[in-house]
C-alpha atoms as a PDB file:
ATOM      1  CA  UNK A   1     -35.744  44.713 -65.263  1.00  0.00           C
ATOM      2  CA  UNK A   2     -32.073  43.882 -63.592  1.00  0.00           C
ATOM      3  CA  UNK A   3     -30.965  42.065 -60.953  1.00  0.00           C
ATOM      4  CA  UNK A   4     -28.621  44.625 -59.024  1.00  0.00           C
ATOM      5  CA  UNK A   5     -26.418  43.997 -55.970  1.00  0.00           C
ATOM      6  CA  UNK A   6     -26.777  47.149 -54.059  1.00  0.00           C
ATOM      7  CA  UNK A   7     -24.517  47.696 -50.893  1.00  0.00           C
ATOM      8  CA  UNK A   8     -22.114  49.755 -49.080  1.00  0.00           C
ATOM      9  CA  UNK A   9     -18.676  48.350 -48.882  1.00  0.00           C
ATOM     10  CA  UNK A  10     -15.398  49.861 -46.907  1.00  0.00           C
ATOM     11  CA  UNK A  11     -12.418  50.932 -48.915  1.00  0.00           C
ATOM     12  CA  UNK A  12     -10.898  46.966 -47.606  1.00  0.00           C
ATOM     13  CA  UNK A  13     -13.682  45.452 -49.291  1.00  0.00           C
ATOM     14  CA  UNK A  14     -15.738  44.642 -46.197  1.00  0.00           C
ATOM     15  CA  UNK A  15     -19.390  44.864 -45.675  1.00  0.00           C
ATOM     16  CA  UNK A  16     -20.070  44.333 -42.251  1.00  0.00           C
ATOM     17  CA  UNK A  17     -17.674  44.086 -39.642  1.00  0.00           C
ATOM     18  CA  UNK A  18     -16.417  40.498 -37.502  1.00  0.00           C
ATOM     19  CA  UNK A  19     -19.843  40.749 -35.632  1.00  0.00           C
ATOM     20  CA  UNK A  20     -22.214  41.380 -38.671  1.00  0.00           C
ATOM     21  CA  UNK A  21     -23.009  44.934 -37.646  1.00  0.00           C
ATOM     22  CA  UNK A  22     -23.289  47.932 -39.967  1.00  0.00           C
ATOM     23  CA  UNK A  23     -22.530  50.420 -37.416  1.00  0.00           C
ATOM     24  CA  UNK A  24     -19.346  51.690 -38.937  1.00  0.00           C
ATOM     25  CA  UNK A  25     -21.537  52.669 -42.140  1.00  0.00           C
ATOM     26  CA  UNK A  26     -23.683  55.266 -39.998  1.00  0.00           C
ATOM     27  CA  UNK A  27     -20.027  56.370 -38.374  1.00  0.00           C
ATOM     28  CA  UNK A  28     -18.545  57.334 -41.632  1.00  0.00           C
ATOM     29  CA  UNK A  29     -20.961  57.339 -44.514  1.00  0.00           C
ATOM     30  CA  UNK A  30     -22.938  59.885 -46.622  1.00  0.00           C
ATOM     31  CA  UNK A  31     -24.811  62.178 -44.224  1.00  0.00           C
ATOM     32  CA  UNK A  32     -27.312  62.631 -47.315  1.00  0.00           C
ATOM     33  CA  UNK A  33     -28.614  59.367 -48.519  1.00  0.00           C
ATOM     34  CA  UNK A  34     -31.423  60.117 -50.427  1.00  0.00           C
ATOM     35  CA  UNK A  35     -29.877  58.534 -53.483  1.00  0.00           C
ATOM     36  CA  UNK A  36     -31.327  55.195 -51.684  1.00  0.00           C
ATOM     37  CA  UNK A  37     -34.451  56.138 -51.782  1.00  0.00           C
ATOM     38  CA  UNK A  38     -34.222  57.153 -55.199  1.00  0.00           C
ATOM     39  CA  UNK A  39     -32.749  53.608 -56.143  1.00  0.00           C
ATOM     40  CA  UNK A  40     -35.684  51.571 -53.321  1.00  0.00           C
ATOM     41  CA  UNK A  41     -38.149  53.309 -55.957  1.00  0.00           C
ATOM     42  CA  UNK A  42     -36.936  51.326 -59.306  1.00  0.00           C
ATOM     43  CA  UNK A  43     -37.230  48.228 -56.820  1.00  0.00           C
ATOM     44  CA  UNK A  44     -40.245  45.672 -57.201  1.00  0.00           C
ATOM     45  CA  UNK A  45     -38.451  42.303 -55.418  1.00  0.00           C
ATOM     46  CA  UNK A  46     -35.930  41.851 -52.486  1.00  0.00           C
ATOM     47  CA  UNK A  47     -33.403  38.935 -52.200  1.00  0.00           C
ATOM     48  CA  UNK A  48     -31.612  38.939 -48.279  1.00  0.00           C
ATOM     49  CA  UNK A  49     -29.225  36.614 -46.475  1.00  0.00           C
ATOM     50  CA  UNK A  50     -29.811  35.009 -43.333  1.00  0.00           C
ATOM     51  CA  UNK A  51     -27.465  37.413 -41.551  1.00  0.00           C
ATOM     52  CA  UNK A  52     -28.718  40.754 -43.283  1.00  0.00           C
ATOM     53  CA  UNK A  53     -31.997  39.704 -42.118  1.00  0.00           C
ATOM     54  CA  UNK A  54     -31.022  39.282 -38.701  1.00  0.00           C
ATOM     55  CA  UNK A  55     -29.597  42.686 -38.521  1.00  0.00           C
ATOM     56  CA  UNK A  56     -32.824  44.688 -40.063  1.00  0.00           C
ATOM     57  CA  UNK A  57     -34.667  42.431 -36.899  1.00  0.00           C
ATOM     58  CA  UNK A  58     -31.832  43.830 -34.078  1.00  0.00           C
ATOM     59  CA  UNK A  59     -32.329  47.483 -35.406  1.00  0.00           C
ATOM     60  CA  UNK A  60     -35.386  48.027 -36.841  1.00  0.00           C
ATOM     61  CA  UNK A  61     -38.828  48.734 -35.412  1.00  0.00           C
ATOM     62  CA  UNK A  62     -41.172  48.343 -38.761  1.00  0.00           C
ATOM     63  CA  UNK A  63     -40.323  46.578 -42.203  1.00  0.00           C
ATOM     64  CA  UNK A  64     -39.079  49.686 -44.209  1.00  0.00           C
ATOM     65  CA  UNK A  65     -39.834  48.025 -47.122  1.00  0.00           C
ATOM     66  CA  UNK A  66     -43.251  47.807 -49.485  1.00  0.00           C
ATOM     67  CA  UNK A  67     -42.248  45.210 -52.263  1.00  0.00           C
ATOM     68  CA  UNK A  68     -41.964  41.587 -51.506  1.00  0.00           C
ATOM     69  CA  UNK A  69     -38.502  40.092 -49.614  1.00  0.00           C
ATOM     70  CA  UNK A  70     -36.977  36.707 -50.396  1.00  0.00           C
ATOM     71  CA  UNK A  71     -34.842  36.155 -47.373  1.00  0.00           C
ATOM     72  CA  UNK A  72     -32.450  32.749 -48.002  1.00  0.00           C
ATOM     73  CA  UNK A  73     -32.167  31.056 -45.227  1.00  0.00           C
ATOM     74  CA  UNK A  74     -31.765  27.874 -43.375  1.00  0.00           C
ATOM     75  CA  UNK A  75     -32.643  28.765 -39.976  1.00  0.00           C
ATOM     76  CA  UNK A  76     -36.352  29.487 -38.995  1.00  0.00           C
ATOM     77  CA  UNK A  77     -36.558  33.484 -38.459  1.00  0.00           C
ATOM     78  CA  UNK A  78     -39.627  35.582 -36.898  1.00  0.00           C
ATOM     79  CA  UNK A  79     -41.125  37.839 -39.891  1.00  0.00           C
ATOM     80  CA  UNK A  80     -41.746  41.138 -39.685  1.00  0.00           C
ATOM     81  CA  UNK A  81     -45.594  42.249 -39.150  1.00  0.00           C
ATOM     82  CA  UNK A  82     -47.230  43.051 -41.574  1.00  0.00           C
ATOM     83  CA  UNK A  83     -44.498  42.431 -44.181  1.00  0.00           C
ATOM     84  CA  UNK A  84     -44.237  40.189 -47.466  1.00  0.00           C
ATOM     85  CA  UNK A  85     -41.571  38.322 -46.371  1.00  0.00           C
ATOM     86  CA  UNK A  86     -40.614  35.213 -48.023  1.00  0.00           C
ATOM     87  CA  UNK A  87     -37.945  32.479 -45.990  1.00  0.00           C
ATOM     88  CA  UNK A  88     -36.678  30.169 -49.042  1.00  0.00           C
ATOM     89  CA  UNK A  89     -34.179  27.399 -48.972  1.00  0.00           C
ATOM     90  CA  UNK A  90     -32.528  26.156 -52.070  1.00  0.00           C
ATOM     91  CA  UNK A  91     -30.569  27.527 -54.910  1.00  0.00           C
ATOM     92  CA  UNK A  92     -31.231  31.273 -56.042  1.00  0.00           C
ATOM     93  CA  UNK A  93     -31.631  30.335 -59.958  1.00  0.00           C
ATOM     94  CA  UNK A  94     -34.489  28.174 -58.504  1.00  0.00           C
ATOM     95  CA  UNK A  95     -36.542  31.433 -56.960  1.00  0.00           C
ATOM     96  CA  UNK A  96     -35.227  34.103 -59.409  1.00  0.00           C
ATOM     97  CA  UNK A  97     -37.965  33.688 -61.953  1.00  0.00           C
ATOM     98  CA  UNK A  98     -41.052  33.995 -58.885  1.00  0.00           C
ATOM     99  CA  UNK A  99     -38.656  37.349 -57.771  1.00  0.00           C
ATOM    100  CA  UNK A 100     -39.134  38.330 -61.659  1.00  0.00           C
ATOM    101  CA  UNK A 101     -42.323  38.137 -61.665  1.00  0.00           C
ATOM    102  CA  UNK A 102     -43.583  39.772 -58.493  1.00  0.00           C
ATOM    103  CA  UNK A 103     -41.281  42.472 -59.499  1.00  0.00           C
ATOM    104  CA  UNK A 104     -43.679  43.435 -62.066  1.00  0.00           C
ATOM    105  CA  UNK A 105     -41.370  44.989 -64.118  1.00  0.00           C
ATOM    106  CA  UNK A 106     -39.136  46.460 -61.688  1.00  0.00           C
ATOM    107  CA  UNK A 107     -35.361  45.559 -59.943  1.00  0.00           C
ATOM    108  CA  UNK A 108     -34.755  43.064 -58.070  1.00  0.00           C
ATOM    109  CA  UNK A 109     -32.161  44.131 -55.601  1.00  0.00           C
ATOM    110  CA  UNK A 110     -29.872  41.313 -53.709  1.00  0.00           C
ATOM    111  CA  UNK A 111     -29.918  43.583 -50.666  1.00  0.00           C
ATOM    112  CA  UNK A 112     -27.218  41.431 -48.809  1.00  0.00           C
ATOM    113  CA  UNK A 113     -24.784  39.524 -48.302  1.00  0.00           C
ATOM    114  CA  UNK A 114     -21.699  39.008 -50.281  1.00  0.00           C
ATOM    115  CA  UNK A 115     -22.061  35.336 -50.838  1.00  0.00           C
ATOM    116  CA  UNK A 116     -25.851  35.605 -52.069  1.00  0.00           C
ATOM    117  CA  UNK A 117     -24.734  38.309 -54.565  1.00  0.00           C
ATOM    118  CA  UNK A 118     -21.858  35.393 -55.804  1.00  0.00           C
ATOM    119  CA  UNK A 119     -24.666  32.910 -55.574  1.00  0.00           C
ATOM    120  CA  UNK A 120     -26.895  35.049 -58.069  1.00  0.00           C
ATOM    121  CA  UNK A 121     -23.581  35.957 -60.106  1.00  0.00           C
ATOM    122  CA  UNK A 122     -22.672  32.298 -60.736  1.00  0.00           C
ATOM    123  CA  UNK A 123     -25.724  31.372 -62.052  1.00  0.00           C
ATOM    124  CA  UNK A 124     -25.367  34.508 -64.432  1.00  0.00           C
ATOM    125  CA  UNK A 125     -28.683  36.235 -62.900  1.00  0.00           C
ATOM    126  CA  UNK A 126     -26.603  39.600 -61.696  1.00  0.00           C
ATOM    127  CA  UNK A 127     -26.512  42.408 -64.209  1.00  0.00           C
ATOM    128  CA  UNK A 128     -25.324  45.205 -61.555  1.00  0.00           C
ATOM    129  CA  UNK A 129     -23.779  46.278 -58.816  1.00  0.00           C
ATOM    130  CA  UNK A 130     -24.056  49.533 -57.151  1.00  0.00           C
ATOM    131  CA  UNK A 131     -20.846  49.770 -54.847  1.00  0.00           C
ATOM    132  CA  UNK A 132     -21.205  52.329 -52.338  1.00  0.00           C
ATOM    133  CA  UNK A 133     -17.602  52.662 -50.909  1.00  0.00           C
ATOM    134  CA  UNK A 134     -17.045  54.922 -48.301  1.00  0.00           C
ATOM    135  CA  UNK A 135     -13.728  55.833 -46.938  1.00  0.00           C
ATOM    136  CA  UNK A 136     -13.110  53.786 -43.929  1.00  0.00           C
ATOM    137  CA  UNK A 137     -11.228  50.478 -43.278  1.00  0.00           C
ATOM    138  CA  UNK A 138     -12.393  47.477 -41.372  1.00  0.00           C
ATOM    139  CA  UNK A 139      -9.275  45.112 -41.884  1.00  0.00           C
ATOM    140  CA  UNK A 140     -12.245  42.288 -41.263  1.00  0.00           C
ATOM    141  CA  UNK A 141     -15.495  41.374 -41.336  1.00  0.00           C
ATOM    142  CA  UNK A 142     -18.045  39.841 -44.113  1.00  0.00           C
ATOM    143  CA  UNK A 143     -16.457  40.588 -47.691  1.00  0.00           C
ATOM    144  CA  UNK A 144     -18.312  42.536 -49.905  1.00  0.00           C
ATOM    145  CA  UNK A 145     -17.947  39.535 -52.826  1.00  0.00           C
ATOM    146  CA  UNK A 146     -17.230  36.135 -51.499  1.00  0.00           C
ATOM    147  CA  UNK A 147     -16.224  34.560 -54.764  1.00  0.00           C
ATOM    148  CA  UNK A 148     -12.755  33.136 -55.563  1.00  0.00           C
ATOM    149  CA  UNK A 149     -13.868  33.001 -59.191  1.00  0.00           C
ATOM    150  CA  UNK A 150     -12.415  34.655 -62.678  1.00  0.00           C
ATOM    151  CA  UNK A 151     -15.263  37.462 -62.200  1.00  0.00           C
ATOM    152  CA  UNK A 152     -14.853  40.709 -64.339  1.00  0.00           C
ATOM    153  CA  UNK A 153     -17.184  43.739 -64.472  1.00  0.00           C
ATOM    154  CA  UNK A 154     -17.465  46.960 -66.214  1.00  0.00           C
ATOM    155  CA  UNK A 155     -17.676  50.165 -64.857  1.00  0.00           C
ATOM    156  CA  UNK A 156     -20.733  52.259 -66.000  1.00  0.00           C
ATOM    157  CA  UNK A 157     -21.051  54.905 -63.998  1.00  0.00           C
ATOM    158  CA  UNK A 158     -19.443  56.526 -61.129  1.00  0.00           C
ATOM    159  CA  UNK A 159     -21.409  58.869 -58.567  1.00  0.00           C
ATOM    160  CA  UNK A 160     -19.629  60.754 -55.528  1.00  0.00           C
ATOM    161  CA  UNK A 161     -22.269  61.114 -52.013  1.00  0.00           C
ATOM    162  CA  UNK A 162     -20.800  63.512 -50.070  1.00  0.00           C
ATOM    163  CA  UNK A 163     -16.883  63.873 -48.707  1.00  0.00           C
ATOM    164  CA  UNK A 164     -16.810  60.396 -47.267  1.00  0.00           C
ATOM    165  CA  UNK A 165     -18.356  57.842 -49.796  1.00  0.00           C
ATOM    166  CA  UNK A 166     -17.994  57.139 -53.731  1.00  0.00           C
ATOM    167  CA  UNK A 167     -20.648  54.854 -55.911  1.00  0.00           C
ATOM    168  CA  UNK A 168     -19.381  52.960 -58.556  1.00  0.00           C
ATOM    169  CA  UNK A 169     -22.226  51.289 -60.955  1.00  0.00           C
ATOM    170  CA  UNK A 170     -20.361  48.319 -62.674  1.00  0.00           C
ATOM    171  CA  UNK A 171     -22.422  45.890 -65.358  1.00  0.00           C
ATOM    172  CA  UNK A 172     -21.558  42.385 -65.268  1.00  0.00           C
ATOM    173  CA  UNK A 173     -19.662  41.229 -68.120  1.00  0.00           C
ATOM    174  CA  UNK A 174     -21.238  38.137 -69.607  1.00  0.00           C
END
């Protein structure tokens, strides 16, 4: 079982642009993405930001997901029908073992943001992250890692999705 950040990230770093969409990654990404499905399958536990969560609500119709979702937030957000969704406050450490265990064995993927991902890095919980970089530039926007820290990672493996978007799998160097 790992915890894995999982995202898409322009070339500049950026995850989302100035006004938290993720339009620019349906622009310009990987016109096959079926490597996501193959990576939601190894996934028994969620964690989502406040402002991930918001998106999935603006342009989804249905939870796509099965497994249970920790979203961290401070505000109070509508759930999904028929979803296991999850609204916790607090710090991540403080959550991560409940995560583990209804996980059963499986991933836990920090689906989004940048800061959560830092938050679960900090507190040495990250093992991976699967950087999907596709070749575009946002010059602004939510930062892919919002950490100032001394942070070094390893690169483990690197996968190439088409013409327009590279995956890098980097393990967290303890």
């Amino acid at each position: 079982m790992k915890t894995i950040y999982f995202t898409a990230a322009s070339l500049d770093g950026y995850i989302a642009d100035p006004n938290d969409s993720l339009e620019w990654l349906f622009k310009n990404g990987p016109t096959d993405i079926s490597f996501i499905d193959t990576f939601v399958n190894t996934v028994g536990a969620l964690a989502m930001g406040t402002s991930t969560y918001k998106w999935m609500q603006q342009h989804a119709d249905e939870w796509p997901y099965k497994v249970p979702c920790f979203v961290f937030t401070h505000q109070n957000l509508k759930p999904f029908p028929n979803a296991d969704i999850r609204f916790v406050q607090g710090d991540v450490a403080s959550h991560h073992k409940e995560m583990q265990k209804l996980a059963n064995g499986k991933n836990i993927w920090v689906v989004g943001g940048g800061d959560l991902a830092g938050q679960f890095y900090d507190h040495g919980l990250l093992n991976e992250m699967h950087i999907q970089t596709v070749a575009v530039f946002l010059n602004a926007g939510k930062k892919l890692f919002a950490r100032q820290t001394d942070t070094a990672f390893k690169i483990k493996e690197i996968r190439q999705h088409g013409d327009t978007c590279v995956e890098v799998i980097y393990s967290v160097i303890p």
